[in-house]
Protein backbone atom coordinates (compact mmCIF):
# COMPACT_ATOMS: atom_id res chain seq x y z
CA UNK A 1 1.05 -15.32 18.10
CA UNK A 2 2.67 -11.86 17.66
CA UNK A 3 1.35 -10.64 21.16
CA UNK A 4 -2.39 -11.12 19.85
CA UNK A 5 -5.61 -13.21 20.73
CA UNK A 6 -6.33 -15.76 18.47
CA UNK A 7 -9.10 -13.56 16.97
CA UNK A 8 -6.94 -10.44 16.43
CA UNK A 9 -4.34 -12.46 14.95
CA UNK A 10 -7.12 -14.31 12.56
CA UNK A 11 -7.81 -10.63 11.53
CA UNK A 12 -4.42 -9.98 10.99
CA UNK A 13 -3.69 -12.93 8.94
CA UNK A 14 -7.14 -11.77 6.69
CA UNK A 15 -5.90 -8.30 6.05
CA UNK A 16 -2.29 -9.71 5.23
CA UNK A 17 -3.92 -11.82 3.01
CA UNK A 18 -6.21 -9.62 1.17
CA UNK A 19 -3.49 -7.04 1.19
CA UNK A 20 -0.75 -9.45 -0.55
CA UNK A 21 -3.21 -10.62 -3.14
CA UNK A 22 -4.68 -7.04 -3.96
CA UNK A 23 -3.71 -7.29 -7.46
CA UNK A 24 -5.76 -10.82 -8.27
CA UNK A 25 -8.94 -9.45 -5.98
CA UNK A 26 -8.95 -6.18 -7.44
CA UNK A 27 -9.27 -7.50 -11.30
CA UNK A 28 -11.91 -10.16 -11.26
CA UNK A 29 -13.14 -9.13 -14.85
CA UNK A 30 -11.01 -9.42 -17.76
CA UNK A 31 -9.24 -7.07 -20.01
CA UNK A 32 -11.22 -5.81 -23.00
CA UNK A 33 -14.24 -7.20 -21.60
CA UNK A 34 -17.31 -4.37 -20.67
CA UNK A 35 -17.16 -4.63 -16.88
CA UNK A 36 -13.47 -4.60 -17.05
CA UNK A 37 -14.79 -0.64 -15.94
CA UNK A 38 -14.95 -2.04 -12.53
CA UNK A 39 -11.07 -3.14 -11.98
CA UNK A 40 -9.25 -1.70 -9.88
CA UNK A 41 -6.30 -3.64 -9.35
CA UNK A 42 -3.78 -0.99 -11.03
CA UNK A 43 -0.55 0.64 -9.02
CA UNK A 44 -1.98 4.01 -8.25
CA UNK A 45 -5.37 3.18 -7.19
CA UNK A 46 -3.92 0.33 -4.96
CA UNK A 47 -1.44 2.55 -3.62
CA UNK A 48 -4.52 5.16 -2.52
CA UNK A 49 -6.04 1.94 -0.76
CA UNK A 50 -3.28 1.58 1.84
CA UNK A 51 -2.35 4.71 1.80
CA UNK A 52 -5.14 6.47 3.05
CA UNK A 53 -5.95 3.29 4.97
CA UNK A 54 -3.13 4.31 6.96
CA UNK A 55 -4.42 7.98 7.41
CA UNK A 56 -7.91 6.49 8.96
CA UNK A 57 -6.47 3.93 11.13
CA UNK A 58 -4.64 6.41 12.63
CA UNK A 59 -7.60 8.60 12.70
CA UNK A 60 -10.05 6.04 14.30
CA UNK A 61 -7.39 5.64 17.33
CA UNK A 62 -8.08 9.30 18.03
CA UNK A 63 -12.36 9.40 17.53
CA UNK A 64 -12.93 5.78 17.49
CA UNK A 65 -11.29 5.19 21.24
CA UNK A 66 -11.81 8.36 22.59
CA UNK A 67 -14.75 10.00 20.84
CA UNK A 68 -12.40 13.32 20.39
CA UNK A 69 -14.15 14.29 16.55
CA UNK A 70 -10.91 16.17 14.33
CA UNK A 71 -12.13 18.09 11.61
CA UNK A 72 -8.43 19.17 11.10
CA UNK A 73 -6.08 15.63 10.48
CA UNK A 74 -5.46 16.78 6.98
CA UNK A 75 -2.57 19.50 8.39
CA UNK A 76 -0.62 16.50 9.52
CA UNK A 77 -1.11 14.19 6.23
CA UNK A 78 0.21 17.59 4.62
CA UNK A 79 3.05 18.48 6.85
CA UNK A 80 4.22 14.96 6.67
CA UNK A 81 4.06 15.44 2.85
CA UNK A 82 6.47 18.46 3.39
CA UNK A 83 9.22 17.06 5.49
CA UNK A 84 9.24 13.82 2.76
CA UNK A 85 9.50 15.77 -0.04
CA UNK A 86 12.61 18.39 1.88
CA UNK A 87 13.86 15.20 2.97
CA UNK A 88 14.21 13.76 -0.53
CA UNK A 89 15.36 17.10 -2.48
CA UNK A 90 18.11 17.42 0.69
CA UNK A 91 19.64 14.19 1.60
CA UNK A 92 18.55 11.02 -0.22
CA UNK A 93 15.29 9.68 -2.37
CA UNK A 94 15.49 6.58 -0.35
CA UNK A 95 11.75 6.35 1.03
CA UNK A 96 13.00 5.35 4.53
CA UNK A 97 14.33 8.17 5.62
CA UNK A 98 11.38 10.79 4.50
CA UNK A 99 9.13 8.25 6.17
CA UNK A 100 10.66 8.54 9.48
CA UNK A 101 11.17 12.62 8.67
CA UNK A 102 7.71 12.69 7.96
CA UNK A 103 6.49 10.95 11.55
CA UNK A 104 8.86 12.74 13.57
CA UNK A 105 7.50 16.38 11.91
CA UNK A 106 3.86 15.48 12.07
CA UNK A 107 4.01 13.94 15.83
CA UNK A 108 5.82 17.43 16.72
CA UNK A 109 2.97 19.31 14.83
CA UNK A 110 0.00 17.27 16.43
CA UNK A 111 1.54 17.81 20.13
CA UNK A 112 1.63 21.30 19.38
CA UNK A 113 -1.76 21.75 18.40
CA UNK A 114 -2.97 18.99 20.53
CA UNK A 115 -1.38 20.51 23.65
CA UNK A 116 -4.18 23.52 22.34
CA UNK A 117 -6.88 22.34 21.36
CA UNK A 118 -7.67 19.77 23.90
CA UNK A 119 -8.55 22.19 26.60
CA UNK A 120 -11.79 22.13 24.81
CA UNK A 121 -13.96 19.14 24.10
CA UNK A 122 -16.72 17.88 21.77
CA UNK A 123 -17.69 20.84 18.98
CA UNK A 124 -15.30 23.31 20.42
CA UNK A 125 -12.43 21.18 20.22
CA UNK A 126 -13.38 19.90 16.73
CA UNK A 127 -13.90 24.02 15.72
CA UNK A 128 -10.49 24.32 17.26
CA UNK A 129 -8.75 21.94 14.92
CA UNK A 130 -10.05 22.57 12.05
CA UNK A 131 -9.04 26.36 12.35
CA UNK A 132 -5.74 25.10 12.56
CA UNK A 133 -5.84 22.90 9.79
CA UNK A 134 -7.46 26.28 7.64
CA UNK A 135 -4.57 28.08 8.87
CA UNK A 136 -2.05 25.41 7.94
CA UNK A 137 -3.42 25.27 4.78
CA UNK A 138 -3.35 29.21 4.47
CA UNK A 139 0.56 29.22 5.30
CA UNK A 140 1.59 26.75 3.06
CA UNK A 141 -0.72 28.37 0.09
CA UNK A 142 0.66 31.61 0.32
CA UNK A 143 2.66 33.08 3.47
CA UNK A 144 5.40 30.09 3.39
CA UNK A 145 5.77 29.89 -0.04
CA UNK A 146 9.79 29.68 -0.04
CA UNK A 147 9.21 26.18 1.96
CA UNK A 148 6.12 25.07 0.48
CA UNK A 149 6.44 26.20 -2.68
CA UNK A 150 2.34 27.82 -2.78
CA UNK A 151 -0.21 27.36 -5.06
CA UNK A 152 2.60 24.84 -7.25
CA UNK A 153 4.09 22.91 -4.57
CA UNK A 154 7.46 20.90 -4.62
CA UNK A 155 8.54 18.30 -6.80
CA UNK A 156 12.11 16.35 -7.29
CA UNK A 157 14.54 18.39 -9.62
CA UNK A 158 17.68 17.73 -11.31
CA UNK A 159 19.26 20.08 -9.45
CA UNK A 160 18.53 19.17 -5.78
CA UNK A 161 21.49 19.01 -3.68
CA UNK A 162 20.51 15.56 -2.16
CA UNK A 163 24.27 15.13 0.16
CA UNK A 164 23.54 11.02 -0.06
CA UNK A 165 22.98 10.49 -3.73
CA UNK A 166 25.56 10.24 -6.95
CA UNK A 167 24.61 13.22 -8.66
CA UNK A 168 22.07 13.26 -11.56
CA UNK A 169 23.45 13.79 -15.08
CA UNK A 170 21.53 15.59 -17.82
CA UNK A 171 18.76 13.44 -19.04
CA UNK A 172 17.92 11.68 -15.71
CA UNK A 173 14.99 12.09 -13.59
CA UNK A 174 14.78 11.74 -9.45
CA UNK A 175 12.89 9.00 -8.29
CA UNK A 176 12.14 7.65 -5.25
CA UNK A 177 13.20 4.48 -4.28
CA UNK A 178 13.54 1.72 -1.68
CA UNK A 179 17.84 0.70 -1.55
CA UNK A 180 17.74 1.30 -5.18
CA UNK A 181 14.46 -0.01 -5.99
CA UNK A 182 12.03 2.17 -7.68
CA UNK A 183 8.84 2.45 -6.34
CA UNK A 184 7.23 3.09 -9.97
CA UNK A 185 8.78 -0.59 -11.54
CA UNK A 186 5.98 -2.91 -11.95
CA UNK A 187 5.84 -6.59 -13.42
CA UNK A 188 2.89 -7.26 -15.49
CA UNK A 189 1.47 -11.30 -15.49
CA UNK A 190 -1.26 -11.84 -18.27
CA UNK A 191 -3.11 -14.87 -17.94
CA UNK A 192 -5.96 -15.47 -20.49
CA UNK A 193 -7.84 -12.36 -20.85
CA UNK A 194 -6.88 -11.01 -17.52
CA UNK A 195 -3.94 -8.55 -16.70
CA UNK A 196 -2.29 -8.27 -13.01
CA UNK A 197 -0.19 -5.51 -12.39
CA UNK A 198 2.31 -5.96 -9.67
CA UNK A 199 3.80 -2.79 -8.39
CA UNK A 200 7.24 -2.57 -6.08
CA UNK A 201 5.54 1.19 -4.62
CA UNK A 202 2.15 -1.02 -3.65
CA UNK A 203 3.80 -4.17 -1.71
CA UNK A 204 5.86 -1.59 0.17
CA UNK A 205 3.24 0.84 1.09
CA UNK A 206 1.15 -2.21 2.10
CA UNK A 207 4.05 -3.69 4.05
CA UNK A 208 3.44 -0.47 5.89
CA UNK A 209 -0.19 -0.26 6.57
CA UNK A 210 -0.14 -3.94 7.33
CA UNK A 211 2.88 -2.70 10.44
CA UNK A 212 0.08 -0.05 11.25
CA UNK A 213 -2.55 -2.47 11.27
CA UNK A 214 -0.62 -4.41 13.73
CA UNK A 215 0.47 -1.50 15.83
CA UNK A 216 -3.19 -0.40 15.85
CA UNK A 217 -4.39 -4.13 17.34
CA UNK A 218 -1.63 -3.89 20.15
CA UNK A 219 -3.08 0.26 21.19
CA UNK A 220 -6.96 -0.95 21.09
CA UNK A 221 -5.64 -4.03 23.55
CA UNK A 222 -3.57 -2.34 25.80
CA UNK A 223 -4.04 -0.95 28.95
CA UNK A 224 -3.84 2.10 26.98
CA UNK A 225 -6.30 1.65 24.76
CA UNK A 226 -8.75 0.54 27.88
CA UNK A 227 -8.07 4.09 29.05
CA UNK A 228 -8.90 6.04 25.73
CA UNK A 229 -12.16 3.84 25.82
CA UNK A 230 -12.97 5.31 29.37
CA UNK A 231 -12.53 8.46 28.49
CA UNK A 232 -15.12 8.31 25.45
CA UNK A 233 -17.69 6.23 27.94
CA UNK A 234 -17.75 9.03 30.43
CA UNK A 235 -14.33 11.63 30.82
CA UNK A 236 -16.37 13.17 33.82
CA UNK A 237 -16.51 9.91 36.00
CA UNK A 238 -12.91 9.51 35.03
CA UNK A 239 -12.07 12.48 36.07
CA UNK A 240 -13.92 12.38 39.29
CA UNK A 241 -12.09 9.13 40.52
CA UNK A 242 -8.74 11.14 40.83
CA UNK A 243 -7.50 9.86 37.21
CA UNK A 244 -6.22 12.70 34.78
CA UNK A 245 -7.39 12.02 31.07
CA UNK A 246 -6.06 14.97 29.27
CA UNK A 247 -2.17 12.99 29.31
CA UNK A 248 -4.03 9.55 27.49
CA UNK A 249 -5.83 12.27 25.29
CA UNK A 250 -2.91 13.60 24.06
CA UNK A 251 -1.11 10.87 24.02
CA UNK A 252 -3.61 9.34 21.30
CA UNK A 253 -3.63 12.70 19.12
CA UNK A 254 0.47 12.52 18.75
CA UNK A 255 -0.49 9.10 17.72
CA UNK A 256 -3.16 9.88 15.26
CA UNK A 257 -0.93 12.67 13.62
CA UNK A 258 2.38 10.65 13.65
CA UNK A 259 -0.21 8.02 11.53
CA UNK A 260 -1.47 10.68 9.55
CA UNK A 261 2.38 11.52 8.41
CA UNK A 262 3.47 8.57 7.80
CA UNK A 263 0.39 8.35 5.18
CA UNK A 264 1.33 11.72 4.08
CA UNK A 265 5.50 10.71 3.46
CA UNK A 266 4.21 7.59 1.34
CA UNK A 267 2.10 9.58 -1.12
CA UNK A 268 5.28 11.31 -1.33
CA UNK A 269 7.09 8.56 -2.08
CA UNK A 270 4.66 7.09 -4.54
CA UNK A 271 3.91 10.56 -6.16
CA UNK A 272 7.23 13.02 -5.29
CA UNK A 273 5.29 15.67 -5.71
CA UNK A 274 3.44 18.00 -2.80
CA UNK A 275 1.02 20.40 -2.95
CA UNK A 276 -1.20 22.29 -0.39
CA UNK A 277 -4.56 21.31 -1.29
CA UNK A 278 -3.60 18.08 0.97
CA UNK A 279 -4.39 20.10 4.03
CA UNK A 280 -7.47 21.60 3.02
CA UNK A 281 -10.64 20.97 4.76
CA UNK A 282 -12.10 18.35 2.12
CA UNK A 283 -9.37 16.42 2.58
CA UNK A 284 -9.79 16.03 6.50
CA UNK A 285 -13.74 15.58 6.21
CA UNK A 286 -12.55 12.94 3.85
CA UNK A 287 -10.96 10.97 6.65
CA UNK A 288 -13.88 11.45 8.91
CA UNK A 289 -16.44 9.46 6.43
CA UNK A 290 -13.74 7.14 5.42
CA UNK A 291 -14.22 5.69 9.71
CA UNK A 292 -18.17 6.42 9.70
CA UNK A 293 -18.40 4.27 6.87
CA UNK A 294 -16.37 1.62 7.68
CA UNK A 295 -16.89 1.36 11.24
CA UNK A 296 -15.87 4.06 14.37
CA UNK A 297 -14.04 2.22 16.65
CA UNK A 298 -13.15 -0.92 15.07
CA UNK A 299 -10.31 -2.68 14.03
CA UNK A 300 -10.27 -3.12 10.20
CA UNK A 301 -13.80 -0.96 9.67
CA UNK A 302 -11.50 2.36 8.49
CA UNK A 303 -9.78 0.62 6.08
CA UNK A 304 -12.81 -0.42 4.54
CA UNK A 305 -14.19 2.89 4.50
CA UNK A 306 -11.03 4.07 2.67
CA UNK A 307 -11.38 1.45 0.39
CA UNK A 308 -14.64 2.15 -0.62
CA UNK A 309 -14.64 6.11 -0.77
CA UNK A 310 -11.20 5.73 -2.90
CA UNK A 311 -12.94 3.13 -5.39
CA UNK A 312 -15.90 5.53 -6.15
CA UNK A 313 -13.37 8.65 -6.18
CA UNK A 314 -11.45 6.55 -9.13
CA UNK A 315 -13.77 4.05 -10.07
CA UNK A 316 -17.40 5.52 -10.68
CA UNK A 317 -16.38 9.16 -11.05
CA UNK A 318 -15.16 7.64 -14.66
CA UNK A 319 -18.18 6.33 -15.71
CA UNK A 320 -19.89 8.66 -18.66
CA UNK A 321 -23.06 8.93 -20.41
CA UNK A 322 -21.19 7.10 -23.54
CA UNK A 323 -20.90 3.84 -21.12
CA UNK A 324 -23.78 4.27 -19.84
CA UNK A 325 -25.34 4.16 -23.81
CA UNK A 326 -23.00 0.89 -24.00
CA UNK A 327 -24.26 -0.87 -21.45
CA UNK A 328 -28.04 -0.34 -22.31
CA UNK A 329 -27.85 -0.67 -25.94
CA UNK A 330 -29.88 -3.35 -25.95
CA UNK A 331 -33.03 -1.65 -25.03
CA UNK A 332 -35.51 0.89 -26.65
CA UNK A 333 -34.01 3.55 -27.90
CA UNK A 334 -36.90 5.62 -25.90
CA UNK A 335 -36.03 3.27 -23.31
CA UNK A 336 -32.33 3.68 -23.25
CA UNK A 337 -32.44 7.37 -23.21
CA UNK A 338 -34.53 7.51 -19.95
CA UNK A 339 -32.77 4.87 -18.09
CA UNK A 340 -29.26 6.82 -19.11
CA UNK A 341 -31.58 9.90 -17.60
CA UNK A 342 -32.21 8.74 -14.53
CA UNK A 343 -28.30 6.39 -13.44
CA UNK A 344 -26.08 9.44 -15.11
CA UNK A 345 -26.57 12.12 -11.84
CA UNK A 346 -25.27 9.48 -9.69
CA UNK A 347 -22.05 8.81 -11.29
CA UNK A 348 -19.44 10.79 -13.07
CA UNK A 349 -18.69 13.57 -11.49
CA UNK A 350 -21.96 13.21 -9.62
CA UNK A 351 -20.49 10.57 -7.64
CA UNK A 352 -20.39 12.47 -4.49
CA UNK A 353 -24.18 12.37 -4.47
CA UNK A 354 -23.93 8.45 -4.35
CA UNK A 355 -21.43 8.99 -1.86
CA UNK A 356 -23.81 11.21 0.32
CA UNK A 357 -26.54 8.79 -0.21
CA UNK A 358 -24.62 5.55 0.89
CA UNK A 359 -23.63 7.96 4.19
CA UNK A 360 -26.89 9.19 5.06
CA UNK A 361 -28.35 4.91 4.61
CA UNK A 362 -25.29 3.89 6.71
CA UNK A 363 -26.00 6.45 9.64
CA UNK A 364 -29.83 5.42 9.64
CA UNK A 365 -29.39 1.95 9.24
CA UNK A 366 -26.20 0.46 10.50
CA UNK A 367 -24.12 3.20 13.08
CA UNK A 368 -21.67 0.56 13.31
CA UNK A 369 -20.68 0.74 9.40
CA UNK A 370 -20.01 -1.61 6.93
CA UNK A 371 -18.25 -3.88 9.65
CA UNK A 372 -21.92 -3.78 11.42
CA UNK A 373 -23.05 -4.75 8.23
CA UNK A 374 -21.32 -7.76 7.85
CA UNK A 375 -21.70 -9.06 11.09
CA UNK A 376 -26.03 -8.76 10.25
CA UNK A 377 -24.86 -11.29 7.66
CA UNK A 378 -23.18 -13.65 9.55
CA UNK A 379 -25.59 -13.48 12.23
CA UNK A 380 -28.07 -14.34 9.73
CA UNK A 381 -26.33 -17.51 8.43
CA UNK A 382 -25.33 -18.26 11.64
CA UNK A 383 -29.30 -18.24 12.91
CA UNK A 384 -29.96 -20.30 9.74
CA UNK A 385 -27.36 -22.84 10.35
CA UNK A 386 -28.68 -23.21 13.87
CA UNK A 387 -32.12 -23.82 13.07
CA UNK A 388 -30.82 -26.03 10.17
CA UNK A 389 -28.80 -28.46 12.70
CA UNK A 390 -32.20 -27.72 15.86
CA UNK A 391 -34.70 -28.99 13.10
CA UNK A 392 -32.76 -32.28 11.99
CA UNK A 393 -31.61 -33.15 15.68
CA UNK A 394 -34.28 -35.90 17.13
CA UNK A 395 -36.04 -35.21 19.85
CA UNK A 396 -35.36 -37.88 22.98
């Protein structure tokens, strides 16, 4: 169906599925209760989810299929943050149209500095980008300050000419919206002790990713995608046999970047607000662990990754010593104190040491990321189940 294999589309169908029901999934404890710390199934962490699942989908098409390691995306989830956010303030706050903005600017932007940096390969060509990315980041901090408003940013005034929309009376506030719809109006179900928020922003930025997600099956299965996966075997042999790689190459970086806006022009429309820090160089190294976690080169691995770096970022960065003292009141006071001791580095805001130690386990002990993780486990259960059916079968 759709185009795919039966297994692509069973994938599909999964990630629709998980996607859709986000808000049940994402609360399983209930409100009031003491792991209720763990929920995450509120509007603006869901909206991180698929939004910056989108940013490393498009990523992975780039260094999962062809190997070609970016340490500069970040300039094209920030210039697609720019073009929204002009977009909105000029013509209309109607998501739409800063979302196609936002993919037309950043594919322009990416075969700019693709068209450069790919005569280079492997560390040079990841040096190469992120220099642009610094230099992005330096422009829009300081030199283009008129356009990007600097160290500030932009943000939706009263005042904005915006040629499409009735104009704003005193008292009102800008807001971006889908036909009318705001993408900050949520309906709230409670149901016993539990609370499930469901936010119009979310479902639409995860009727996007889940379009991505598709678009991303139909590259990795194409006769395109076969070619990006040549070039990452061996780009030499390629070469040799009379075939020119650099065209697929940048082909796949346009891609990557037009992904990479369109991630960038949805946190604009959930947050219509844009500052430069998006384009620094934490925010493109971001990106790169996000795939390395979940799984270079797979299908539905990156979004995992950017699931799980986003749930620690919002999650376990807010756990304090004063939880901490809640949790283990039931032990020795000596006791207490010394266990408190020895969990509080690795939370907080020592979360990215957690973080680093996850990475460094995943590297050593499964390259292929949490995806190669869970396919240990079903191997396991599948070698269990055979051995369960081998030692009841009788022999003849």
């Amino acid at each position: 169906m759709l185009g795919l294999a039966k297994k692509d589309f069973t994938l599909l169908a999964v990630v629709v599925g998980l996607t859709l029901l986000a808000p049940f999934i994402l609360n399983p404890f209930p409100e009031g209760s003491g792991m209720a710390q763990f929920n995450a199934g509120y509007p603006d962490l869901m909206q991180r989810f698929v939004i910056f699942g989108i940013f490393a989908i498009g990523f992975n098409i780039l260094f999962g299929l062809t190997g070609y390691l970016s340490f500069g995306h970040a300039a094209f989830l920030g210039v697609g943050s720019y073009a929204a956010i002009w977009m909105m303030k000029l013509v209309t706050t109607n998501v739409i149209p800063a979302m196609i903005l936002a993919i037309i600017v950043a594919g322009a932007f990416a075969l700019l500095v693709g068209f450069i940096t790919l005569r280079r390969s492997g560390i040079y060509f990841s040096i190469l980008t992120l220099a642009f990315a610094q230099m992005s980041y330096a422009l829009a901090y300081s030199v283009l300050t008129p356009i990007t408003g600097g160290e500030t940013g932009l943000q939706l005034k009263l005042n904005d000419p915006r040629i499409l929309d009735s104009a704003l009376v005193g008292g009102d506030q800008a807001r971006a919206n889908l036909f009318g719809v705001n993408m900050s109006s949520s309906y709230e179900m409670s149901v016993g002790g539990w609370l499930f928020t469901f936010n119009a922003g979310y479902y639409i930025a995860a009727i996007v990713m889940i379009l991505a997600f598709y678009m991303a099956i139909r590259i990795f299965r194409s006769p395109f995608g076969l070619m990006l996966r040549a070039v990452k075997s061996n780009q030499q042999r390629m070469n040799f046999t009379g075939l020119n790689s650099r065209p697929y190459t940048l082909a796949a970086f346009v891609i990557s970047g037009m992904y990479a806006g369109l991630a960038g022009g949805l946190m604009v429309a959930m947050d219509t607000q844009v500052g430069p820090e998006r384009m620094f160089w934490t925010a493109s190294g971001e990106v790169v662990l996000m795939t390395i976690l979940g799984g270079a080169g797979t299908l539905i691995g990156p979004v995992l990754g950017a699931g799980m770096i986003k749930y620690m970022e919002n999650i376990i960065s807010k756990i304090n010593s004063t939880i901490l003292h809640q949790w283990f009141a039931w032990m020795p006071d000596g006791l207490e104190d010394f266990v408190v001791a020895v969990i509080y580095p690795f939370i907080g805001k020592g979360w990215h040491l957690t973080l680093g130690i996850i990475f460094m386990l995943v590297v050593i002990f499964l390259p292929g990321g949490l995806v190669e993780g869970g396919q240990r486990i079903a191997g396991l259960f599948r070698r269990k189940k055979t051995a369960d059916e081998t030692s009841t079968t009788p022999a003849e």
